[in-house]
Protein backbone atom coordinates (compact mmCIF):
# COMPACT_ATOMS: atom_id res chain seq x y z
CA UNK A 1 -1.98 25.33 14.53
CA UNK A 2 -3.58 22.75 16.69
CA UNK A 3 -4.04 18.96 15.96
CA UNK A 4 -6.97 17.14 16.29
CA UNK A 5 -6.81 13.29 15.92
CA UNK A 6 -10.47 11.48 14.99
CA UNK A 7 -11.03 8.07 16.25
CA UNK A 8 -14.02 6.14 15.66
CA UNK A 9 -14.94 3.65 17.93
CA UNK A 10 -18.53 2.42 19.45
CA UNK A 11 -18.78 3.78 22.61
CA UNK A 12 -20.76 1.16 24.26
CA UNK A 13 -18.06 -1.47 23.26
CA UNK A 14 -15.49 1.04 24.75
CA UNK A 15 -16.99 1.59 27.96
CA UNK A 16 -17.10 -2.35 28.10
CA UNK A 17 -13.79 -3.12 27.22
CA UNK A 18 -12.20 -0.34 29.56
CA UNK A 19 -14.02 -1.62 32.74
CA UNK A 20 -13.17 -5.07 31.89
CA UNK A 21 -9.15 -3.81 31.71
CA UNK A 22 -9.96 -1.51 34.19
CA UNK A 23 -10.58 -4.88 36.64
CA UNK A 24 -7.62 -6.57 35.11
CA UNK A 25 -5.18 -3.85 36.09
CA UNK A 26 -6.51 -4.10 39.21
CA UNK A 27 -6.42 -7.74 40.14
CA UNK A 28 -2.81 -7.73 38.82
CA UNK A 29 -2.46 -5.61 42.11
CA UNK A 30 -1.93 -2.35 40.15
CA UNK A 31 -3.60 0.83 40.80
CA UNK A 32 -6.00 2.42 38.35
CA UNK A 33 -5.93 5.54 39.55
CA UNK A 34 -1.98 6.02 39.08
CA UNK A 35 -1.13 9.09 36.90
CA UNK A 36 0.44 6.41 34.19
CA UNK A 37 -2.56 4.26 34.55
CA UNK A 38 -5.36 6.50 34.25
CA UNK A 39 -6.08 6.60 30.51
CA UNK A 40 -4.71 3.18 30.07
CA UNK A 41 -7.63 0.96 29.80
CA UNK A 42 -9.42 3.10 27.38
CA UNK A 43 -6.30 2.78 25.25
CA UNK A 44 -6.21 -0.58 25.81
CA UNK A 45 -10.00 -0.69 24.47
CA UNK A 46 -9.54 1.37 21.97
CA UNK A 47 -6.27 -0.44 20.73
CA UNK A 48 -8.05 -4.19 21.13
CA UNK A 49 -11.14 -2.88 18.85
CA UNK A 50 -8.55 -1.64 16.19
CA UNK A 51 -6.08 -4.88 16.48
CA UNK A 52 -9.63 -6.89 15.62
CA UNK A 53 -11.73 -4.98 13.18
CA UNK A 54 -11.32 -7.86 10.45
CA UNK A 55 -14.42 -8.90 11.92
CA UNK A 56 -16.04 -6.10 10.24
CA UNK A 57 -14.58 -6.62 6.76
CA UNK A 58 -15.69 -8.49 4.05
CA UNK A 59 -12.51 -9.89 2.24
CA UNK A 60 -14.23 -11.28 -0.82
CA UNK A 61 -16.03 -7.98 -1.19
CA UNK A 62 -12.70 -6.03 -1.17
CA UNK A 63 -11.49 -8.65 -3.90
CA UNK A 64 -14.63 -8.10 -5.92
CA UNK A 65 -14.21 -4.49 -6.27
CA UNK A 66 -11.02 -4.93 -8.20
CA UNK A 67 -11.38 -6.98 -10.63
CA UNK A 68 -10.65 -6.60 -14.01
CA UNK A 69 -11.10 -9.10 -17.34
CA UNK A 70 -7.56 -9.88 -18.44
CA UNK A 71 -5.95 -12.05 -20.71
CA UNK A 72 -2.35 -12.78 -18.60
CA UNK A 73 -1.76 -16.00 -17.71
CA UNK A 74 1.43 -16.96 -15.78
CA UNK A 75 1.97 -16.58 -12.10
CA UNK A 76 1.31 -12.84 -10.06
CA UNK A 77 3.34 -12.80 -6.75
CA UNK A 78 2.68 -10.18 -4.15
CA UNK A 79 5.37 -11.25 -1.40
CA UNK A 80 6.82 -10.12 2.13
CA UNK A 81 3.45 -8.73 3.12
CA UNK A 82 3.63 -7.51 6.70
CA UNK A 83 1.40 -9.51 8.91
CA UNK A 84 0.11 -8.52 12.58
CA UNK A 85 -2.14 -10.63 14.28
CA UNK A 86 -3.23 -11.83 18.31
CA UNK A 87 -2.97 -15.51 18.53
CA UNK A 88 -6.23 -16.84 20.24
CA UNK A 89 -4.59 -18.84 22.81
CA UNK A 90 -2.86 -16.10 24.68
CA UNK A 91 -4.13 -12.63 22.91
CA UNK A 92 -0.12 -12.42 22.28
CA UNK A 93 0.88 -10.92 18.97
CA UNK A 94 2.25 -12.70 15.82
CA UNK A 95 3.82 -11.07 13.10
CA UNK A 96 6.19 -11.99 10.01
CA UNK A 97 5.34 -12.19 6.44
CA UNK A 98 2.88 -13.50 4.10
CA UNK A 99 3.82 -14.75 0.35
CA UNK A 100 0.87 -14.59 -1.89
CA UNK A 101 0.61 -15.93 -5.68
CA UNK A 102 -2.33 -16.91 -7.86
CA UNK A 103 -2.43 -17.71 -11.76
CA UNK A 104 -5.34 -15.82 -12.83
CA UNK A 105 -8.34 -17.50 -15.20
CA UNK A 106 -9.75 -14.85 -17.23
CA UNK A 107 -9.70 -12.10 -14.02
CA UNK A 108 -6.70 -10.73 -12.00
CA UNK A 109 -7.12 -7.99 -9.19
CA UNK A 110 -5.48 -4.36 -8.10
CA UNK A 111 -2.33 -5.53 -6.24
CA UNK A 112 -2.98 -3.43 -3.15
CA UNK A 113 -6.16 -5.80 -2.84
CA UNK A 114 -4.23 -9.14 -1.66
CA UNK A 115 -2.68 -6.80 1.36
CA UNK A 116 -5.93 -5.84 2.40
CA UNK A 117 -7.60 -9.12 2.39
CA UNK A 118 -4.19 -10.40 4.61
CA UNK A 119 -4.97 -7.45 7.09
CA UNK A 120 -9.00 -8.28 7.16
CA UNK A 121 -8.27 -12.33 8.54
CA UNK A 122 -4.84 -11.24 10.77
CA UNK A 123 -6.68 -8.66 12.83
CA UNK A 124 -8.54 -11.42 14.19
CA UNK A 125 -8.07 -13.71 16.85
CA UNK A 126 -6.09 -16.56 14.90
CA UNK A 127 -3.68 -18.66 14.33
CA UNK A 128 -1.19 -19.02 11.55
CA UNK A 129 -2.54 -22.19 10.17
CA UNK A 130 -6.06 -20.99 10.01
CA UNK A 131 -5.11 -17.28 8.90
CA UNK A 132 -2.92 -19.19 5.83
CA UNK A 133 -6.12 -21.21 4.89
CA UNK A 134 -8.68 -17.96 5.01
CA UNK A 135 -6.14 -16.31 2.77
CA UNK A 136 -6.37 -18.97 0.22
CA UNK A 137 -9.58 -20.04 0.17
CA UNK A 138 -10.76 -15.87 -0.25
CA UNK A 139 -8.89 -15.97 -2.98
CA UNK A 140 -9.87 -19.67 -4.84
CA UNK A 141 -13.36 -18.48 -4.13
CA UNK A 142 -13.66 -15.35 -5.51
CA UNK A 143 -10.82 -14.53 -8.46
CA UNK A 144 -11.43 -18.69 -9.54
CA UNK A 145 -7.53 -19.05 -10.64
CA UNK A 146 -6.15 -21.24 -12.05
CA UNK A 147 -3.77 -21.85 -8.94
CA UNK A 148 -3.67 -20.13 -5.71
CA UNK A 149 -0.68 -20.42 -2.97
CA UNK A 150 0.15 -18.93 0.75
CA UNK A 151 3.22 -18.94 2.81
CA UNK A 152 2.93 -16.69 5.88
CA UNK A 153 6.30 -16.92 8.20
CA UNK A 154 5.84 -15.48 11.63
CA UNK A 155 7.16 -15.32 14.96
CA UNK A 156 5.26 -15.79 17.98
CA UNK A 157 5.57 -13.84 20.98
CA UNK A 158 4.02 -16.88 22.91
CA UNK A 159 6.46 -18.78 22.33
CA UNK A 160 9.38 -15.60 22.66
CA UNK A 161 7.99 -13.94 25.94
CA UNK A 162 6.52 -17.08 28.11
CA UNK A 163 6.14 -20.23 27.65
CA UNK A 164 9.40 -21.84 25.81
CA UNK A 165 10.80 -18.49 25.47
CA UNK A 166 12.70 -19.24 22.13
CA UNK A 167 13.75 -15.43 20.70
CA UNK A 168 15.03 -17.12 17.02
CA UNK A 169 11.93 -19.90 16.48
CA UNK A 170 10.05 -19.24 13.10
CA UNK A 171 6.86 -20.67 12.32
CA UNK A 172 5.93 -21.65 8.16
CA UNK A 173 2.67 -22.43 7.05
CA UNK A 174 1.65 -22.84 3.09
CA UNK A 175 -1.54 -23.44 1.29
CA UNK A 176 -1.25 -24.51 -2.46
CA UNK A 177 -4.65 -25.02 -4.57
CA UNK A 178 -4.83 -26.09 -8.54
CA UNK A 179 -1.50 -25.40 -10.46
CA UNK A 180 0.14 -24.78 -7.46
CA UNK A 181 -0.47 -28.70 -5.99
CA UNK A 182 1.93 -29.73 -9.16
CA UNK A 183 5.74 -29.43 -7.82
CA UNK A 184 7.19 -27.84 -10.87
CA UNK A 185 4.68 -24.70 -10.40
CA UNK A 186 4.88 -24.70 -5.91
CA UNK A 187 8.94 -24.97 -6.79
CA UNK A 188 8.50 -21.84 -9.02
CA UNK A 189 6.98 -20.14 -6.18
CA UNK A 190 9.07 -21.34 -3.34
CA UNK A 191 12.38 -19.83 -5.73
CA UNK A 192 10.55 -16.78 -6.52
CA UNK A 193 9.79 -15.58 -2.64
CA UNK A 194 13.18 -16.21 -1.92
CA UNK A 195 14.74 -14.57 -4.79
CA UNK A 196 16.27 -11.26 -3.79
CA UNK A 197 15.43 -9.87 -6.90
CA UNK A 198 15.15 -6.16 -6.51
């Protein structure tokens, strides 16, 4: 039986991408043409144009097409959502989890939705603050709710590989809109995502 694995990927951006590793491999004083080396800018390319196709993804779009009219009120939590991103200051990954939870206002949307629209902003170049906001404000903007909050914890590996070099540091960011911004509802939350309920 024999495999065959489709990739899609514009070959012009490949090309450009693998001669630009290709030169980075080299000036790091490697050598291209070493049997371990040989396909690896064109994986690198390929990988880099995967790790960043958010660009091409509309979240609010996604959102849109799964919305339904409903009645239900009180608060929908989605929570430890994988996240992967490439922070923008060192193309270094991030990962960790995001916490999502709106109160919806006439609408609510498929669950699988809020994953997707966390994937379309973290394969980005980011950070965690701005990734927390875009998260948010898709949301506010397109299911209205009556509240809307984000907590995304992550580790860095800029700050685990170089720099500081800190293996245990944990970074939390939040965004609370509407209901959320009163401390009886953002205390709900806060409980809720750290409930082990399950």
């Amino acid at each position: 039986m024999n495999y065959e694995k489709s990739e899609n990927y514009d070959t012009k951006v490949t090309t450009k991408i693998k001669k630009n590793y290709e030169n980075i491999i080299k000036s790091l004083g490697e050598d291209v043409e070493r049997e371990g080396l040989l396909k690896t800018p064109e994986r690198a390319a390929k990988a880099m144009q995967f790790l960043t196709h958010g660009y091409d993804l509309d979240a609010e779009a996604i959102l849109r097409g799964a919305m339904f009219k409903e009645d239900y009120s009180e608060m929908v939590i989605v929570k430890d959502i994988e996240v992967y991103s490439l922070c923008e200051h060192h193309i270094l990954p991030f990962y960790g989890k995001a916490h999502i939870a709106y109160i919806p206002n006439g609408y609510i949307v498929g669950l699988s939705k809020l994953p997707r629209i966390v994937d379309v902003f973290a394969r980005r170049l980011q950070v965690q603050e701005r990734l927390t906001d875009q998260i948010l404000e898709c949301i506010q903007n397109t299911l209205n709710p009556l509240g809307c909050a984000v907590v995304i914890e992550a580790s860095h590996m800029c700050m685990m590989m170089r720099g500081v070099q800190k293996q245990n540091s944990v970074t939390t960011t939040s965004a609370f809109r509407g209901e959320f911004e009163k401390r009886d509802t953002r205390n709900e939350f806060l409980n809720l995502i750290t409930a082990k309920l399950h």
